[in-house]
C-alpha atoms as a PDB file:
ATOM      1  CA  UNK A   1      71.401 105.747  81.355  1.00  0.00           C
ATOM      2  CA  UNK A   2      71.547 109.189  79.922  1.00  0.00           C
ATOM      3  CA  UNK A   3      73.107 109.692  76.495  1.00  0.00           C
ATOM      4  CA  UNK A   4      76.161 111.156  78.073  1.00  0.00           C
ATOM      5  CA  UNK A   5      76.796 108.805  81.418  1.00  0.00           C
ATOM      6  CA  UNK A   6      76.269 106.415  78.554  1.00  0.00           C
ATOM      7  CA  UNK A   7      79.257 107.501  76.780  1.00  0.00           C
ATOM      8  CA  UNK A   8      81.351 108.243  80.258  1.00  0.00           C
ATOM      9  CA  UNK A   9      80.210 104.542  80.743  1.00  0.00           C
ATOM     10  CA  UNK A  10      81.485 102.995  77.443  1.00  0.00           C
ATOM     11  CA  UNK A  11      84.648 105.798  77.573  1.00  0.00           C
ATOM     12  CA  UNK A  12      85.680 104.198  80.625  1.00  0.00           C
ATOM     13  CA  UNK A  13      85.349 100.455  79.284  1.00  0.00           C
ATOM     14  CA  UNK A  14      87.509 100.890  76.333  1.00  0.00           C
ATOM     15  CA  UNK A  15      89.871 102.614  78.454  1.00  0.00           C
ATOM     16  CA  UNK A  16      90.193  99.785  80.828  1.00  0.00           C
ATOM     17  CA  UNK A  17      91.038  97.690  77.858  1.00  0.00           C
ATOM     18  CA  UNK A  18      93.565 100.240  76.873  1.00  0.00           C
ATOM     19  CA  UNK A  19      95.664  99.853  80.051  1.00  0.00           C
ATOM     20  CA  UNK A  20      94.787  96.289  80.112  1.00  0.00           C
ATOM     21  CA  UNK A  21      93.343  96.540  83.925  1.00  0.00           C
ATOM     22  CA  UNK A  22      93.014  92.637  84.077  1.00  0.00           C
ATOM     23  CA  UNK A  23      96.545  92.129  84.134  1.00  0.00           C
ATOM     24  CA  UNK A  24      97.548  95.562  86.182  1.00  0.00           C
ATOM     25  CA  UNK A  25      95.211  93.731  88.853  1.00  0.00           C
ATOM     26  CA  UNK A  26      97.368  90.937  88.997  1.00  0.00           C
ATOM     27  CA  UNK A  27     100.689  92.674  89.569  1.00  0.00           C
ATOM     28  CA  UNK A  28      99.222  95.500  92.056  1.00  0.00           C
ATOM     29  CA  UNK A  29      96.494  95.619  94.628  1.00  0.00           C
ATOM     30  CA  UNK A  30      94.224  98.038  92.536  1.00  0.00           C
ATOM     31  CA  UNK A  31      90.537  98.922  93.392  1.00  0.00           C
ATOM     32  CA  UNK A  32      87.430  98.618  91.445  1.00  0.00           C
ATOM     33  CA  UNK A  33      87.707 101.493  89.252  1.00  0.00           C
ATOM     34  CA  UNK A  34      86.012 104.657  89.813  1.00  0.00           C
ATOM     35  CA  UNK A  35      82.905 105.403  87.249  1.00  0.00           C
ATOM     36  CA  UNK A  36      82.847 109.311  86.449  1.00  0.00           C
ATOM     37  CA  UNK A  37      79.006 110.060  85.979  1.00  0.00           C
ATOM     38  CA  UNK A  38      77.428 113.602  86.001  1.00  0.00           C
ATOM     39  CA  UNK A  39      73.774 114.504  87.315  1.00  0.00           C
ATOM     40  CA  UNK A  40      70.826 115.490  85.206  1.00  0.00           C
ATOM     41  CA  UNK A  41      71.412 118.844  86.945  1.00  0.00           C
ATOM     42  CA  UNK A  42      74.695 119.481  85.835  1.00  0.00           C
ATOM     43  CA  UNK A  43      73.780 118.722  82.236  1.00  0.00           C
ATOM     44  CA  UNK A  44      71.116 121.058  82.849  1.00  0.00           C
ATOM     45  CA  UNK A  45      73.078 124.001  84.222  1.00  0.00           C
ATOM     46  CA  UNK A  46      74.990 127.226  82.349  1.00  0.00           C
ATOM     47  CA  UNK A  47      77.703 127.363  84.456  1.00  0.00           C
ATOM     48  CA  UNK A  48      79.377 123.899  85.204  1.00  0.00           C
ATOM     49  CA  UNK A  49      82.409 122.854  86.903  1.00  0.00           C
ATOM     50  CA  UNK A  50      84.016 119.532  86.956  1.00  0.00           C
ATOM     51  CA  UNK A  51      85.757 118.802  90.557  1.00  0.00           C
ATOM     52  CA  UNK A  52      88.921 116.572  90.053  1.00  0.00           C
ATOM     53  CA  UNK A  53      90.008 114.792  93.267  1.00  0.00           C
ATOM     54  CA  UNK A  54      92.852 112.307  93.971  1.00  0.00           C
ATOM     55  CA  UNK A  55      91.376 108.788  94.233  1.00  0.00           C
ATOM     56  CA  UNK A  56      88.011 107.878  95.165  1.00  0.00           C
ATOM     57  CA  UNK A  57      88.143 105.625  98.511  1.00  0.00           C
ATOM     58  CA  UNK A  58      87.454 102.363  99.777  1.00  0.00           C
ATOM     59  CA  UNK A  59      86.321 100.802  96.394  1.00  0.00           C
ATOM     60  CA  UNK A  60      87.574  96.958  97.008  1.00  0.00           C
ATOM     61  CA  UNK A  61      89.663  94.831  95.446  1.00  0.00           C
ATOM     62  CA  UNK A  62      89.635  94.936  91.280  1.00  0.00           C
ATOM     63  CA  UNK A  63      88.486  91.265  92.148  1.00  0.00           C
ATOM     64  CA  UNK A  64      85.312  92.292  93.645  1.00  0.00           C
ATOM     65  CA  UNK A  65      81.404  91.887  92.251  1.00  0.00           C
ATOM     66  CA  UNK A  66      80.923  95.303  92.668  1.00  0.00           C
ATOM     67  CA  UNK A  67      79.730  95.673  88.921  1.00  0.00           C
ATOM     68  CA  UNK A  68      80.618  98.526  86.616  1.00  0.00           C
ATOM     69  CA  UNK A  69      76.943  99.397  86.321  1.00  0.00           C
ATOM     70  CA  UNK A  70      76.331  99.550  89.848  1.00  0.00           C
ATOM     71  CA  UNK A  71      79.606 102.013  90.775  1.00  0.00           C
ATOM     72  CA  UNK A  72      78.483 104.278  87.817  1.00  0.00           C
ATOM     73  CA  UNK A  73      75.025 104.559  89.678  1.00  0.00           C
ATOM     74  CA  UNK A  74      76.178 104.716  92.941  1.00  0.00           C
ATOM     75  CA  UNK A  75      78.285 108.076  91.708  1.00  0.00           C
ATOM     76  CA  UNK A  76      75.440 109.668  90.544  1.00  0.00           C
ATOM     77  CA  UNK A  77      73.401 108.431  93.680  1.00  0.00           C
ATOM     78  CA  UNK A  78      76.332 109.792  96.097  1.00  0.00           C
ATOM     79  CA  UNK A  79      76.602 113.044  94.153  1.00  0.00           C
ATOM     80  CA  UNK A  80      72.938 114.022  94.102  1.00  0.00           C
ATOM     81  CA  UNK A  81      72.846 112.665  98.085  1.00  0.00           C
ATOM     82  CA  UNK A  82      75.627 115.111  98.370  1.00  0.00           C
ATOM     83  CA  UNK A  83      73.864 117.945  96.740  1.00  0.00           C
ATOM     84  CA  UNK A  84      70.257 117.707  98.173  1.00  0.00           C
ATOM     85  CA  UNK A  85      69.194 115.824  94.820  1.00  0.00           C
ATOM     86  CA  UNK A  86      68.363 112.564  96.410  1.00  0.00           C
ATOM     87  CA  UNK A  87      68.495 111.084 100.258  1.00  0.00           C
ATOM     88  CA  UNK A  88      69.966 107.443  99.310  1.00  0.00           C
ATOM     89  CA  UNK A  89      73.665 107.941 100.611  1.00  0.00           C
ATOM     90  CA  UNK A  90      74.883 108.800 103.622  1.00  0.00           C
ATOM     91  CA  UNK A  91      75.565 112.947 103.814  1.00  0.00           C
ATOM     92  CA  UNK A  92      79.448 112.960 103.806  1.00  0.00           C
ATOM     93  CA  UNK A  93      80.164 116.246 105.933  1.00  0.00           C
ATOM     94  CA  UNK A  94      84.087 115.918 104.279  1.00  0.00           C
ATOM     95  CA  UNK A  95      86.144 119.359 103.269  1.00  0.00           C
ATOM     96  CA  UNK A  96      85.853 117.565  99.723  1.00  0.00           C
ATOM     97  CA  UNK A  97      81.956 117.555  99.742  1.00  0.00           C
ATOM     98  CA  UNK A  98      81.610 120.810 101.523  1.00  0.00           C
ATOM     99  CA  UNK A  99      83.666 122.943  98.859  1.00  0.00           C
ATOM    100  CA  UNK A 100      81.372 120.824  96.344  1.00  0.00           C
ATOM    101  CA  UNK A 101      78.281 122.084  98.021  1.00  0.00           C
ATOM    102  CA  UNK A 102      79.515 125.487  97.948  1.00  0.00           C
ATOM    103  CA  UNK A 103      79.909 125.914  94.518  1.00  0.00           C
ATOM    104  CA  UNK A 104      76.362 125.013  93.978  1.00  0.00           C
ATOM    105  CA  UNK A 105      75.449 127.719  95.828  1.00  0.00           C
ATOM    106  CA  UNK A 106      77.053 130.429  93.959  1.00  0.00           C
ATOM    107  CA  UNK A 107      75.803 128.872  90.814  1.00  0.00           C
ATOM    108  CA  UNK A 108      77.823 126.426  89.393  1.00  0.00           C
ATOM    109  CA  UNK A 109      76.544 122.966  89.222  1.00  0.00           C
ATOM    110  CA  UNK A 110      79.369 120.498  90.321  1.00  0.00           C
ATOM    111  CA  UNK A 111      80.884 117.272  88.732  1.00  0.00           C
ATOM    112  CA  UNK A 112      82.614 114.478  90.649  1.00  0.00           C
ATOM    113  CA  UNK A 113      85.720 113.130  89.258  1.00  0.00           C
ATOM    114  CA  UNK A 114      89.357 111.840  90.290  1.00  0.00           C
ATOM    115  CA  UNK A 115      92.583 112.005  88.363  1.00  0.00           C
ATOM    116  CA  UNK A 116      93.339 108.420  89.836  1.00  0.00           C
ATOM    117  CA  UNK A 117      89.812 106.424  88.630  1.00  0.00           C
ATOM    118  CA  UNK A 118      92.385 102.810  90.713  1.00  0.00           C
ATOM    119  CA  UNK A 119      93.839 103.412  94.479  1.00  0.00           C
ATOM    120  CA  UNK A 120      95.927 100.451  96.082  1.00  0.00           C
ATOM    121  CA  UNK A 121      93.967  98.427  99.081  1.00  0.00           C
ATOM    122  CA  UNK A 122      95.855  97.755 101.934  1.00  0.00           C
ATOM    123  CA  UNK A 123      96.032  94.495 103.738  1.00  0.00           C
ATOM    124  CA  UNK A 124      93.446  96.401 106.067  1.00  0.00           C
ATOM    125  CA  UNK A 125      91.434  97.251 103.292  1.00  0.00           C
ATOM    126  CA  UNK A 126      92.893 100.533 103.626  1.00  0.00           C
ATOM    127  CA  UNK A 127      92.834 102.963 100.883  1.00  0.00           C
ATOM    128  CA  UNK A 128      96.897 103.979  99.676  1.00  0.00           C
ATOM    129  CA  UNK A 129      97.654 106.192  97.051  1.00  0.00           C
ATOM    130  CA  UNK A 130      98.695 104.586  93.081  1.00  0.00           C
ATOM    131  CA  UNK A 131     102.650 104.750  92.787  1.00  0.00           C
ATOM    132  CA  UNK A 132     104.037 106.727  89.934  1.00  0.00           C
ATOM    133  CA  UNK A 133     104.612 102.666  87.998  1.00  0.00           C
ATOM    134  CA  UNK A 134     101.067 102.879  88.201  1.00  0.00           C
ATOM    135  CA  UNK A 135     100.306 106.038  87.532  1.00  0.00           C
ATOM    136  CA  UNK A 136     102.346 106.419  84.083  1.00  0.00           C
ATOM    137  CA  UNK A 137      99.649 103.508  83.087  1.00  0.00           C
ATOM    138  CA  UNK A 138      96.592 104.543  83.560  1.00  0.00           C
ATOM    139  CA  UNK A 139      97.151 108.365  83.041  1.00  0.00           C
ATOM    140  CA  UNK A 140      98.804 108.055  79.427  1.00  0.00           C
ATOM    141  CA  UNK A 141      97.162 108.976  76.473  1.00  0.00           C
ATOM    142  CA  UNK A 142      96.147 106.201  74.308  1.00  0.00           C
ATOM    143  CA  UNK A 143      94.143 106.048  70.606  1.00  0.00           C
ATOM    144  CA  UNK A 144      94.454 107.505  67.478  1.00  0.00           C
ATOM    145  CA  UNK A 145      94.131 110.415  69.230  1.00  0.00           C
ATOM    146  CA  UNK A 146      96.604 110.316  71.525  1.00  0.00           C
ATOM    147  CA  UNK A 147      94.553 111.824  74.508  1.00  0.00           C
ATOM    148  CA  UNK A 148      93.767 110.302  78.367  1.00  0.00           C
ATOM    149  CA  UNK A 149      90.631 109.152  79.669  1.00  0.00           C
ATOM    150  CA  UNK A 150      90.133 112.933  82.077  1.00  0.00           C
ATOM    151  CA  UNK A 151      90.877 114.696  79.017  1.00  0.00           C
ATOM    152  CA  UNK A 152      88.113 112.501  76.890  1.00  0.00           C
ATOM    153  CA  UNK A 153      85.919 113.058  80.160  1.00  0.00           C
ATOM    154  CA  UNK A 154      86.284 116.291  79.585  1.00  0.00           C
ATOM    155  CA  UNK A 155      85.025 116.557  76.074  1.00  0.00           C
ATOM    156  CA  UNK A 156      82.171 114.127  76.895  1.00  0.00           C
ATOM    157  CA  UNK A 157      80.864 116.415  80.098  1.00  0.00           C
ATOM    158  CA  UNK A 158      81.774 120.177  78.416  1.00  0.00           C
ATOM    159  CA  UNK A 159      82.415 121.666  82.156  1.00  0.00           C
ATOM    160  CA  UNK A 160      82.972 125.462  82.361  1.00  0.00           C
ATOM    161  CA  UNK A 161      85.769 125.188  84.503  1.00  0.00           C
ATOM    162  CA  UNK A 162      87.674 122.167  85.878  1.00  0.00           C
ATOM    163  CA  UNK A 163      89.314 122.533  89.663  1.00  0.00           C
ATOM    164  CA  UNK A 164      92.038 119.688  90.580  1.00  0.00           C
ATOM    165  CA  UNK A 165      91.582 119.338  94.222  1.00  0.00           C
ATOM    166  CA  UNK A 166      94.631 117.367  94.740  1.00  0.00           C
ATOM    167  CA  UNK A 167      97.216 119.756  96.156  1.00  0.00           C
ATOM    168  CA  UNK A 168     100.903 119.773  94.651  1.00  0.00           C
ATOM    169  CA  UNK A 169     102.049 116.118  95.245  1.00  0.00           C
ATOM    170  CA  UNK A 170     100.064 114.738  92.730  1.00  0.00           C
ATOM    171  CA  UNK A 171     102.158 116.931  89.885  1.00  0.00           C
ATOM    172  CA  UNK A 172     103.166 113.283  88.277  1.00  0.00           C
ATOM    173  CA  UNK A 173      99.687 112.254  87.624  1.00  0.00           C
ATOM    174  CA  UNK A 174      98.633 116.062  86.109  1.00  0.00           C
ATOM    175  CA  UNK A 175     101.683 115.468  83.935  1.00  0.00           C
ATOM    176  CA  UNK A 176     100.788 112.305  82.306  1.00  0.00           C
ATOM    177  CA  UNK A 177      97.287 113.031  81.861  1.00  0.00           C
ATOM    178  CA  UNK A 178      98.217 116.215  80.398  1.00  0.00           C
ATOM    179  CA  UNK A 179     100.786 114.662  78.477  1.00  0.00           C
ATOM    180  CA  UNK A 180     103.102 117.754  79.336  1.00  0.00           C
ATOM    181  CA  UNK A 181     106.624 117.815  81.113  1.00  0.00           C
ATOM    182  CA  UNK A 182     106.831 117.129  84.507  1.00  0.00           C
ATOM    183  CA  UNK A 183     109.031 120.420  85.310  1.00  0.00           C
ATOM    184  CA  UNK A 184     106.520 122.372  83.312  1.00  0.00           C
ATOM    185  CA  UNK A 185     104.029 121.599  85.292  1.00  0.00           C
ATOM    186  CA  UNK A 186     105.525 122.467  88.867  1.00  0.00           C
ATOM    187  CA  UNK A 187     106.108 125.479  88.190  1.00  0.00           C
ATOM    188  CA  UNK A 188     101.937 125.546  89.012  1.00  0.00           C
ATOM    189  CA  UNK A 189     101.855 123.579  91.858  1.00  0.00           C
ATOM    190  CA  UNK A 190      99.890 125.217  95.014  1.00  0.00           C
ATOM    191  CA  UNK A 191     101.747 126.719  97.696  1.00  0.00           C
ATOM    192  CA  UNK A 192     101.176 128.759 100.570  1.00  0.00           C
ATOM    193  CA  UNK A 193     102.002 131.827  98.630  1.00  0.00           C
ATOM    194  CA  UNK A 194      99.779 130.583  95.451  1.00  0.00           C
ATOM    195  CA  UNK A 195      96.954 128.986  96.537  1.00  0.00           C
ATOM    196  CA  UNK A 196      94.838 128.418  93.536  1.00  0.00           C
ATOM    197  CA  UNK A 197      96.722 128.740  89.974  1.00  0.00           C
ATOM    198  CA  UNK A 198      95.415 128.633  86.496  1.00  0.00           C
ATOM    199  CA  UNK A 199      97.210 126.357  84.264  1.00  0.00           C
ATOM    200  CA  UNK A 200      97.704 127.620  80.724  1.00  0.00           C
ATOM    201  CA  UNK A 201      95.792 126.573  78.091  1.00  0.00           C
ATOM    202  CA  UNK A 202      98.901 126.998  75.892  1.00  0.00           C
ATOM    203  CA  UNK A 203     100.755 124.264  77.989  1.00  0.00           C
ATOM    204  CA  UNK A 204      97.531 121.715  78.262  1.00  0.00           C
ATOM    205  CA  UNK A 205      96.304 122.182  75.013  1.00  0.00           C
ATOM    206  CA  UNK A 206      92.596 122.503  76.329  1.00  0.00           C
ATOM    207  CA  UNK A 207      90.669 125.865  76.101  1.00  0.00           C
ATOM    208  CA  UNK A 208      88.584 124.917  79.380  1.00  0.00           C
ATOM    209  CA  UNK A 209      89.919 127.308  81.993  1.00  0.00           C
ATOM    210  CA  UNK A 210      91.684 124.737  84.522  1.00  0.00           C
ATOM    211  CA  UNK A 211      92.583 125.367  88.271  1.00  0.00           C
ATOM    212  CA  UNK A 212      95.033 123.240  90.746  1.00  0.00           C
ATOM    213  CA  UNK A 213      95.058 123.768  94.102  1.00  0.00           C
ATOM    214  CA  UNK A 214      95.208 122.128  97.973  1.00  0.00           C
ATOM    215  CA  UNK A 215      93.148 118.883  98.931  1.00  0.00           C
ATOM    216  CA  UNK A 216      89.848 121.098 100.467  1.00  0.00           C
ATOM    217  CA  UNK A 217      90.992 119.248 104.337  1.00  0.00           C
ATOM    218  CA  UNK A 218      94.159 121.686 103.422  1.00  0.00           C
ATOM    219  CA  UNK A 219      92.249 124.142 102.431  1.00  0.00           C
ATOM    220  CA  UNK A 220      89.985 124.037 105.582  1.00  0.00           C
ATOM    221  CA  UNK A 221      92.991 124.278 108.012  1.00  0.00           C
ATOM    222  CA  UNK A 222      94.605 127.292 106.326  1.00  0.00           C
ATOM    223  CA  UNK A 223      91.035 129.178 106.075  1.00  0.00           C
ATOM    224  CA  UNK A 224      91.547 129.403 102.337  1.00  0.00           C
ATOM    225  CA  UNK A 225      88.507 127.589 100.938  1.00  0.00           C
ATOM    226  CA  UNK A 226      86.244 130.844 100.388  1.00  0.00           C
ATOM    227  CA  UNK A 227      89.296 131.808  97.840  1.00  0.00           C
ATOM    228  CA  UNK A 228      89.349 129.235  96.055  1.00  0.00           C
ATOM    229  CA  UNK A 229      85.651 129.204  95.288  1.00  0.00           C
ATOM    230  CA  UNK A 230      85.837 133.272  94.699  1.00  0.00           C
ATOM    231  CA  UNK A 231      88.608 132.699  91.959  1.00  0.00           C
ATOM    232  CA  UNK A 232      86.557 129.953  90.013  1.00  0.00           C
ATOM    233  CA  UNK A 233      83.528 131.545  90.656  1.00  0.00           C
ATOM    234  CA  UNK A 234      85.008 134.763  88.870  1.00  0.00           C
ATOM    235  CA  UNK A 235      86.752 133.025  86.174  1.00  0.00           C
ATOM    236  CA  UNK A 236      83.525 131.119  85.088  1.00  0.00           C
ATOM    237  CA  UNK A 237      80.982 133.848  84.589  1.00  0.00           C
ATOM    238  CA  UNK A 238      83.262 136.079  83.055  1.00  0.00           C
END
């Protein structure tokens, strides 16, 4: 491992101690927990951006052998499939992956990451979004420090510009990891009228320009997509 997938790696282990994921497992149907992991491309690149989704899918039961080792690498593996890195994943033809692609080609190298690193499994093994009991848990802030594991991420992987993908439901979870009032935060959700909207560095106390709009599936029906990537892409090389 690289010196700073390394530290993602170990980042995410102590944090899984922090919210003591053992015993969350046994009172909720969480995943295996999603591994954030960059490229050697992105730590190569000028212009950077770090694309926040809501829950990576179909992970398995906490209980599973999936190692940690093995989901870290399988990010990176997926990511660089994704991007024409690597052919050792199947090409996912998503609105998620498509709006990642695009970004590479206007010049910023993408990062895949999601607020929610647990989703609940389903009796059919299908993949439900964390309720807010879990949320507050595994979003908090925690150390001496008093910061979350996406904010630490974010130190760790020095993006350019960070883009929550997660459209305006997911306000609870940007709350907690921000560690900022709930209300405070809505007034930035995404709407039809504001589709992409910068929070304030003033209100979440990081000087990394950050953007929050629509799921890209959203984004794709409403013909807004191209928008979205214009605003970033003019708020990063500026």
């Amino acid at each position: 491992m690289d010196s700073v997938n390394e530290m993602l790696y170990f980042n995410m282990k102590d944090w899984l101690k922090q919210c003591n994921a053992v015993n969350l497992a046994k009172q909720y149907p969480i995943s295996r927990p999603f591994y954030h992991a960059v490229t050697d491309e992105y730590l190569k690149s000028g212009y950077r951006i770090m694309i926040v989704g809501q829950e990576a899918a179909d992970y398995g039961l906490y209980t599973s052998k999936w190692s940690d080792e093995e989901i870290q690498q399988f990010n990176i593996n997926y990511t660089s499939t994704q991007l024409g890195y690597k052919k050792v994943c199947k090409y996912n033809h998503s609105p998620f992956w498509n709006i990642f692609r695009r970004f590479k080609t206007v010049g910023i190298e993408p990062s895949w990451n999601n607020i929610d690193k647990f989703h609940q499994v389903g009796e059919t093994q299908k993949t439900i979004p964390l309720t807010e009991e879990i949320e507050k848990i595994v979003d908090a802030s925690y150390g001496y420090d008093h910061k979350s594991l996406l904010i630490r991420e974010i130190e760790i992987t020095r993006p350019s510009v960070i883009l929550f993908v997660i459209g305006p439901y997911y306000h609870k979870a940007l709350s907690y990891t921000f560690d900022v009032d709930d209300e405070k935060i809505q007034v930035y959700k995404p709407s039809n009228n504001s589709i992409c909207n910068k929070l304030p560095s003033s209100l979440i106390q990081i000087d990394t320009p950050v953007f929050w709009t629509y799921h890209p599936a959203y984004l794709n029906r409403i013909h807004s997509m191209e928008l979205v990537i214009k605003t970033v892409n003019i708020e990063t090389k500026t």
